[in-house]
N, C-alpha and C. Protein backbone atom coordinates (compact mmCIF):
# COMPACT_ATOMS: atom_id res chain seq x y z
N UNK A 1 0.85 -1.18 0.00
CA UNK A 1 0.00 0.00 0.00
C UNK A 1 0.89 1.24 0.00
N UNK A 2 0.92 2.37 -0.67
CA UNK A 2 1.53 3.66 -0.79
C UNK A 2 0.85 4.51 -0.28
N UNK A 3 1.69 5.56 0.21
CA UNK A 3 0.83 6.35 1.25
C UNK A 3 0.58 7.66 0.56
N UNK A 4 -0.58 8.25 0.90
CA UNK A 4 -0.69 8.96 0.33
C UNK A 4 -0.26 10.82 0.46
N UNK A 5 -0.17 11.37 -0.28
CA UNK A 5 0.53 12.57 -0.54
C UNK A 5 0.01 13.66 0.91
N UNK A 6 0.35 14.03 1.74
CA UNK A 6 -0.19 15.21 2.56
C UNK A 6 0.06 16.57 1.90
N UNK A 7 -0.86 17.22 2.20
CA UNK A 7 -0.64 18.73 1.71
C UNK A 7 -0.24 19.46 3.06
N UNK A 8 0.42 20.33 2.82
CA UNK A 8 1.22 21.48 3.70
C UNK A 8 0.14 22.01 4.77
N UNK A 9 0.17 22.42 5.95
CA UNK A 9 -0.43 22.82 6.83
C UNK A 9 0.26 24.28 7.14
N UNK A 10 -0.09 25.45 7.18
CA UNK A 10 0.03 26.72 7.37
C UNK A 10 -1.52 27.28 8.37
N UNK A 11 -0.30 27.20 9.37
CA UNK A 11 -1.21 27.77 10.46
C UNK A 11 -0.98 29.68 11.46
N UNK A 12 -2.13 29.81 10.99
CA UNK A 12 -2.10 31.27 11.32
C UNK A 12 -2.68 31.65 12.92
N UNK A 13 -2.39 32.69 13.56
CA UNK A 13 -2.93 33.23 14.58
C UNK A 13 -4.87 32.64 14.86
N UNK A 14 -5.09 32.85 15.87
CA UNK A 14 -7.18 32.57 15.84
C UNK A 14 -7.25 33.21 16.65
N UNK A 15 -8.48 32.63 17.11
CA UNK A 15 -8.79 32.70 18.83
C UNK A 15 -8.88 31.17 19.47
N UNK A 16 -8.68 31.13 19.79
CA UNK A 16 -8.37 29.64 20.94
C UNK A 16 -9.29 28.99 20.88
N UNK A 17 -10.69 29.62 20.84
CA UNK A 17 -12.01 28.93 20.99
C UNK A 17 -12.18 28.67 19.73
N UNK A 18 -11.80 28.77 18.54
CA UNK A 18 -11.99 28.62 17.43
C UNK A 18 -11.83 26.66 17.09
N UNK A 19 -12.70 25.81 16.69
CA UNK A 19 -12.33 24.61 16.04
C UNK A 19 -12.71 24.27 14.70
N UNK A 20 -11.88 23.39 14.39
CA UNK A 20 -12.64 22.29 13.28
C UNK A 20 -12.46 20.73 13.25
N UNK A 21 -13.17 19.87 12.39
CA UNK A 21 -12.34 18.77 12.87
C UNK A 21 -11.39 17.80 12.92
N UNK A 22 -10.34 18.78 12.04
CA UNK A 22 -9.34 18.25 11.37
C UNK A 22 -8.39 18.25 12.92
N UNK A 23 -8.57 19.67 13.34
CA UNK A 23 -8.08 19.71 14.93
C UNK A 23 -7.76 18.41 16.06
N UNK A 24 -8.72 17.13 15.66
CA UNK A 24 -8.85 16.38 16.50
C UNK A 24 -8.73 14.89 16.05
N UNK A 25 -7.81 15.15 14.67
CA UNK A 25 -7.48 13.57 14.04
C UNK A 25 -6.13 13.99 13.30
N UNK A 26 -5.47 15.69 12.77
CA UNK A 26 -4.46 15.44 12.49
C UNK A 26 -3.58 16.43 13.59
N UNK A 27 -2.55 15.76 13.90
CA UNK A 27 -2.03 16.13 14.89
C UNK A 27 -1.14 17.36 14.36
N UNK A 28 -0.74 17.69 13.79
CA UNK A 28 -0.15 19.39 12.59
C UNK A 28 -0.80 20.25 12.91
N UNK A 29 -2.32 20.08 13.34
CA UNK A 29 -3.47 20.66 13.56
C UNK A 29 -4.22 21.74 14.92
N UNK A 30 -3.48 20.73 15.50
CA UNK A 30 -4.07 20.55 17.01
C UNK A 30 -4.27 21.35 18.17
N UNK A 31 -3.21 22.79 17.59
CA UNK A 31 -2.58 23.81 18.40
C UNK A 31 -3.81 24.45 18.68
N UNK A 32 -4.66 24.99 19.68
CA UNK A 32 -5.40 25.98 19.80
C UNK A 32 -5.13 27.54 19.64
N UNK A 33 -5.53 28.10 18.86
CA UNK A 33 -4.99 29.66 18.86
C UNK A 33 -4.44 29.36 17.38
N UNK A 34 -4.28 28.56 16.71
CA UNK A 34 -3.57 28.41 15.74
C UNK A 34 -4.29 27.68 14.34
N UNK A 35 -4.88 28.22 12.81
CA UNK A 35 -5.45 27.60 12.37
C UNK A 35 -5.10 27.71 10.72
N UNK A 36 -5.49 26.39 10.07
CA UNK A 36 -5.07 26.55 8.85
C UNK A 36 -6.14 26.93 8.20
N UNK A 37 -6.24 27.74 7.66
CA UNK A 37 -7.50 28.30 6.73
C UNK A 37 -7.57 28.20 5.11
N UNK A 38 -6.49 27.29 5.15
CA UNK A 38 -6.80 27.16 3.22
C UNK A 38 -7.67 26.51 2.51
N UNK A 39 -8.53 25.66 3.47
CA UNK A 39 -9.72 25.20 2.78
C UNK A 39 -11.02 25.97 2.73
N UNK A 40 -11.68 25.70 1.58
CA UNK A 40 -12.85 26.07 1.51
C UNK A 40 -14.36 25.73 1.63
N UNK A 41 -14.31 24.51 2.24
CA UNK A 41 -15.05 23.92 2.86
C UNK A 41 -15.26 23.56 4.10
N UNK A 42 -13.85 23.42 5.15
CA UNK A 42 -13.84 23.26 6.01
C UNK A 42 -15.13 24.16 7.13
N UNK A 43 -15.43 23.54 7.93
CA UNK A 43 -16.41 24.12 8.84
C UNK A 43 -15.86 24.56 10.33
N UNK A 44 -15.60 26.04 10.40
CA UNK A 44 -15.22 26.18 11.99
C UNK A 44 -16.57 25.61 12.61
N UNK A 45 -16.12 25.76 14.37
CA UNK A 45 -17.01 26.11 15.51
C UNK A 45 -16.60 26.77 16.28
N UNK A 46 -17.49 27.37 17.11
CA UNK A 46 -17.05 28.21 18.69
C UNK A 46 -16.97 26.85 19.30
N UNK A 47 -16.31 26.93 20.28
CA UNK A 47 -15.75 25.62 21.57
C UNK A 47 -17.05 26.23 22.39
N UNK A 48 -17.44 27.19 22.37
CA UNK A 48 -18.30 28.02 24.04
C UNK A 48 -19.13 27.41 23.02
N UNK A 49 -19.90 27.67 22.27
CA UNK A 49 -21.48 27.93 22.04
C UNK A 49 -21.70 26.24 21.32
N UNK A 50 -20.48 25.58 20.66
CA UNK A 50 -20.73 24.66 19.95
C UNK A 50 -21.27 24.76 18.48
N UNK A 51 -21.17 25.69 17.77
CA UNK A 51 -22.05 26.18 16.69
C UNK A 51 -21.44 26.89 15.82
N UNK A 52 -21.85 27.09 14.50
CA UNK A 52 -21.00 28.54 13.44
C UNK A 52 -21.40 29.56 13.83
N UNK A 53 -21.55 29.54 15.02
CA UNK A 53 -21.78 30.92 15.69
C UNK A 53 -21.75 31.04 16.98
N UNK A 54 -21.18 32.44 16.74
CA UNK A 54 -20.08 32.13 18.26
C UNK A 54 -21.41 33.01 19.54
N UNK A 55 -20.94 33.02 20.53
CA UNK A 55 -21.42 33.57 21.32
C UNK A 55 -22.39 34.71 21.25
N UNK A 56 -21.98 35.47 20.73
CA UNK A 56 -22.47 36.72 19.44
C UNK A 56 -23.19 36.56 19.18
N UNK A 57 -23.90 35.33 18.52
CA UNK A 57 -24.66 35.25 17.11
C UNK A 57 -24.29 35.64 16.28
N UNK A 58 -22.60 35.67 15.93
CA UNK A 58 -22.14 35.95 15.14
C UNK A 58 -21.50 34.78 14.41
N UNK A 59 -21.65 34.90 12.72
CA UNK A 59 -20.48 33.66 12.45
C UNK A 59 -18.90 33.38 13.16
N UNK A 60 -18.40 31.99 12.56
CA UNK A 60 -17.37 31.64 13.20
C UNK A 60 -16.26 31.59 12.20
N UNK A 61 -15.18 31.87 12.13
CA UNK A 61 -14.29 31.03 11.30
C UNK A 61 -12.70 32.03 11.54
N UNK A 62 -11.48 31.83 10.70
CA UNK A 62 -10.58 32.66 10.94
C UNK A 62 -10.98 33.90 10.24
N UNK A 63 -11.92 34.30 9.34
CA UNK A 63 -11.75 35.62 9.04
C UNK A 63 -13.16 36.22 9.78
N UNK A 64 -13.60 35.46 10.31
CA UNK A 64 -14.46 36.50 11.71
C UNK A 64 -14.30 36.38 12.62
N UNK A 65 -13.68 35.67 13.37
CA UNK A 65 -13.02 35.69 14.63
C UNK A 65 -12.17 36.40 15.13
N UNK A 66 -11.94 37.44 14.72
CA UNK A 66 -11.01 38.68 15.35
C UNK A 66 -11.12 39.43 16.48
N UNK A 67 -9.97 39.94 16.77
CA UNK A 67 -9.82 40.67 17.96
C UNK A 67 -11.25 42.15 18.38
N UNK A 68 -11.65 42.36 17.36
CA UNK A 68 -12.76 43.29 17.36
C UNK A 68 -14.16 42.48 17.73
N UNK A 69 -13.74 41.47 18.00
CA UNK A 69 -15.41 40.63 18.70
C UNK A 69 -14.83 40.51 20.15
N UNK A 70 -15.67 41.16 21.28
CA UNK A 70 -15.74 40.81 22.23
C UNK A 70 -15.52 39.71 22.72
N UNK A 71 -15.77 38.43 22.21
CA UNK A 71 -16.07 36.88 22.83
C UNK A 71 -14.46 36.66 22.29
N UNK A 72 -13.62 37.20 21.18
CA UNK A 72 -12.07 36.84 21.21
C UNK A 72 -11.08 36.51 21.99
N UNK A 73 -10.96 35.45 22.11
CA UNK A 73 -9.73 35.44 23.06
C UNK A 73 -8.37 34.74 22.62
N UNK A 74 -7.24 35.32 22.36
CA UNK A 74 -5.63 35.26 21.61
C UNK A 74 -4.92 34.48 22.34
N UNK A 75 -4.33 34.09 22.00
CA UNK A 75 -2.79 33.06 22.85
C UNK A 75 -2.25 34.01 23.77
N UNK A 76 -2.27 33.99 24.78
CA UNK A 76 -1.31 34.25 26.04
C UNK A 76 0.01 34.12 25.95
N UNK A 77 0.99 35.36 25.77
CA UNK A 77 2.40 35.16 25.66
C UNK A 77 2.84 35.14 26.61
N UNK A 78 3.96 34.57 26.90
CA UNK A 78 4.59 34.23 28.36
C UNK A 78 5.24 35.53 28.54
């Protein structure tokens, strides 16, 4: 059996509460605060609300999840 080809993982800044469920089967993935957004299908969630919509009633994903939503919360630098 040959294995098959992986594509590159590029992971950008989030908010922590941000998931999907690639998060929880590929381990490249896994970082909270940290997300790859090159797909176009992929489906975020809020971790709080469970839903494409976060706390807010606002959608979820890396390009609405920003620091300008109240419910945001960033990686903690040491």
């Amino acid at each position: 059996m040959s294995e098959s080809p992986t594509r590159d993982v590029s992971l950008k800044p989030a908010c922590i509460n941000l998931r999907h469920k690639l998060m929880y089967v590929d381990e490249r993935q896994e970082t909270p605060g940290r997300v790859d957004d090159s797909s176009d299908t992929r489906v975020f969630f809020c971790k709080h609300s469970l839903d494409v919509l976060g706390n807010d009633g606002e959608p979820v994903g890396p390009g609405y999840c920003t620091p300008s939503r109240t419910c945001y919360c960033g990686i903690r630098q040491p």
